[in-house]
C-alpha atoms as a PDB file:
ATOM      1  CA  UNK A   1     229.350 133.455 168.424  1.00  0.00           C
ATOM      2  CA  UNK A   2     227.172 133.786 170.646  1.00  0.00           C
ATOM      3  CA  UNK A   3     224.120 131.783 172.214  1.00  0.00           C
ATOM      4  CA  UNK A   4     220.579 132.718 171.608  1.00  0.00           C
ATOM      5  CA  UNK A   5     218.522 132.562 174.679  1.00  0.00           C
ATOM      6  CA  UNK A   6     221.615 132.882 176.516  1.00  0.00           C
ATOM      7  CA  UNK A   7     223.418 136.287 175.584  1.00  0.00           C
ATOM      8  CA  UNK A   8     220.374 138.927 177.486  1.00  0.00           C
ATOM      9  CA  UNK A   9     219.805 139.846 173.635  1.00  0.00           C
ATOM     10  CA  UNK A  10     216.071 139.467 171.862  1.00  0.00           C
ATOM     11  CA  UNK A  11     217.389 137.571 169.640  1.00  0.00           C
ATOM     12  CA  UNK A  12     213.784 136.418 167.709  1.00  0.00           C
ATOM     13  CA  UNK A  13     212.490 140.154 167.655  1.00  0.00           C
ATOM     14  CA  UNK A  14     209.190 139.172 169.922  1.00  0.00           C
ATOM     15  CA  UNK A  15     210.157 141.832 172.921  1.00  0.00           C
ATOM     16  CA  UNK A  16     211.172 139.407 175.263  1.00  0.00           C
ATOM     17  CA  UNK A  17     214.949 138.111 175.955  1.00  0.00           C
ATOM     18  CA  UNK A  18     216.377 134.926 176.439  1.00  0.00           C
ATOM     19  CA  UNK A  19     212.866 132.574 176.798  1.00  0.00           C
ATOM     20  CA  UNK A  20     212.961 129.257 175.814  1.00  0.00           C
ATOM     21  CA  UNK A  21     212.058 129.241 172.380  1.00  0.00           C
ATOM     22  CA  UNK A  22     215.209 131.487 171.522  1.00  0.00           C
ATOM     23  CA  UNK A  23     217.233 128.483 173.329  1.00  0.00           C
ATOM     24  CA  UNK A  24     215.090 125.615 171.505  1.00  0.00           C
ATOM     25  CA  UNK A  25     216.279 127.434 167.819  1.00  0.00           C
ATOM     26  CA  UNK A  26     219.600 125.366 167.102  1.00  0.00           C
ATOM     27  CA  UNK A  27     217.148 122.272 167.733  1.00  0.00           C
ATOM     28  CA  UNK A  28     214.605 123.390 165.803  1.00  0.00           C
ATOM     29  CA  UNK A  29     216.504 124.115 163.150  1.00  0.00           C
ATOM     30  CA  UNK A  30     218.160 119.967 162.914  1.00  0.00           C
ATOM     31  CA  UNK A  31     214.606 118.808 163.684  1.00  0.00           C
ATOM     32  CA  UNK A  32     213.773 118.065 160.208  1.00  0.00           C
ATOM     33  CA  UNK A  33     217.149 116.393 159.618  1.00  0.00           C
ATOM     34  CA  UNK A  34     216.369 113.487 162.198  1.00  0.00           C
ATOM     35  CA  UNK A  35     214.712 110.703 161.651  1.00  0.00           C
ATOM     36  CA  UNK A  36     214.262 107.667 163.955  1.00  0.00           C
ATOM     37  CA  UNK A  37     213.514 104.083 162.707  1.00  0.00           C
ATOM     38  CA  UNK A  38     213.978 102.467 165.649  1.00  0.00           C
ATOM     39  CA  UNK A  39     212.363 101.678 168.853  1.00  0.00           C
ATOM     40  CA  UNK A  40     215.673 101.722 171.191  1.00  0.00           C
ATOM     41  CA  UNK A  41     217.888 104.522 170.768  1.00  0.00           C
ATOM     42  CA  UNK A  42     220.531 107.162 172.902  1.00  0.00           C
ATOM     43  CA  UNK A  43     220.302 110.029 174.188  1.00  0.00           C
ATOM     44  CA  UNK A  44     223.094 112.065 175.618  1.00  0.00           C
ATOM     45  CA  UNK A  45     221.663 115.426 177.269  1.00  0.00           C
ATOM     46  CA  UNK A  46     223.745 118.719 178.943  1.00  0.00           C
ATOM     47  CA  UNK A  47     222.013 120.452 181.486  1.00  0.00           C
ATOM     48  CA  UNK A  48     223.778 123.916 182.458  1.00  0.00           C
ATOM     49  CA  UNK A  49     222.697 126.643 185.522  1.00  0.00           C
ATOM     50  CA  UNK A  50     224.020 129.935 184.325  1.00  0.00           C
ATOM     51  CA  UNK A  51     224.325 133.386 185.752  1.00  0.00           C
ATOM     52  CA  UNK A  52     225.958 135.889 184.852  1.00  0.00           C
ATOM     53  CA  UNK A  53     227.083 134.261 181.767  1.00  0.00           C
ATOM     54  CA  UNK A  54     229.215 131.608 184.363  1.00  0.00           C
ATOM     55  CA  UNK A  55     228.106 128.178 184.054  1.00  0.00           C
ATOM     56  CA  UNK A  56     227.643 127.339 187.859  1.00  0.00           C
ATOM     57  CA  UNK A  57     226.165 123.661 187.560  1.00  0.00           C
ATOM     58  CA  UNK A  58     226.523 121.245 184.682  1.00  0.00           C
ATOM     59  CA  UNK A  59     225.083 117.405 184.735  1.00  0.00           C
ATOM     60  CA  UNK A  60     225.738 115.603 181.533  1.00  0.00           C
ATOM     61  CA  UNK A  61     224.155 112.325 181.759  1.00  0.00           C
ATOM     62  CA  UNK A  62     223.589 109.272 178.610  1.00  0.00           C
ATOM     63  CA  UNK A  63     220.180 107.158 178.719  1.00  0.00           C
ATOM     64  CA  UNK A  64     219.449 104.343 176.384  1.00  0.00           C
ATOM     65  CA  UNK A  65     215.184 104.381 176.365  1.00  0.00           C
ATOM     66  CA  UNK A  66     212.944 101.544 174.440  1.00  0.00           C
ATOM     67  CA  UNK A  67     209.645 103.625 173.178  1.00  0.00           C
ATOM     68  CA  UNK A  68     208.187 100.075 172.108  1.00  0.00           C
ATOM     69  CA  UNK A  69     206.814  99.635 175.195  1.00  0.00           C
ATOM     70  CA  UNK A  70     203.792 101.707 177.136  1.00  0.00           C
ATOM     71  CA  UNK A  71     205.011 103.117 178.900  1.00  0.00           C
ATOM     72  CA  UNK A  72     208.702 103.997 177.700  1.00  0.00           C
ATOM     73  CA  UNK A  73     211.103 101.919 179.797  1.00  0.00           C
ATOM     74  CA  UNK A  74     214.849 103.478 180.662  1.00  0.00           C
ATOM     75  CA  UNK A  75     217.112 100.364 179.676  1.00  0.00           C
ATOM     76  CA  UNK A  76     220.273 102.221 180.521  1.00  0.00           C
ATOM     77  CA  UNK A  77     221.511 105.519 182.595  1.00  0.00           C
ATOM     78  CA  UNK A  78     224.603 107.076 183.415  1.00  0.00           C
ATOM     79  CA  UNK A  79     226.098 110.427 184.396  1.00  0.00           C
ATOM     80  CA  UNK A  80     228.869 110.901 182.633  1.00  0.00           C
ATOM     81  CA  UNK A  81     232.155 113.051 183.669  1.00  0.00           C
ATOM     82  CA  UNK A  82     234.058 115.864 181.427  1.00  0.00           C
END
């Protein structure tokens, strides 16, 4: 399977490949499934740089924000390994 906004296909049909609302559709798609009830919560992100369909840079990192506060306060970071 392959990636949309990843795979040099206009995926979407709008004329344009690979922008960022073709790589925002998996989220898009759970955003209606999530719900948050709490103030303090995780969030474990993957950033990739690829060309040529090789990933050349990946950071993976894990941050534990508080949005109770103004502004949001970063109780917790890490970058995490493989």
């Amino acid at each position: 399977m392959e990636r949309w906004g990843f795979n040099a296909v206009d995926d979407d049909k709008d004329g344009y490949t690979d922008e960022d609302d073709e790589r925002e559709a998996i989220f898009r798609g759970l955003s209606n499934l999530i719900s948050v009830r709490s103030n303090c919560f995780t969030i474990i992100s993957l950033g990739e740089v690829v060309e040529n369909e090789k990933v050349r840079a990946k950071k993976k990192i894990k941050v534990v924000v508080d949005r109770g506060d103004s502004p949001l306060k970063v109780k917790y970071y890490r970058e995490l390994s493989d």
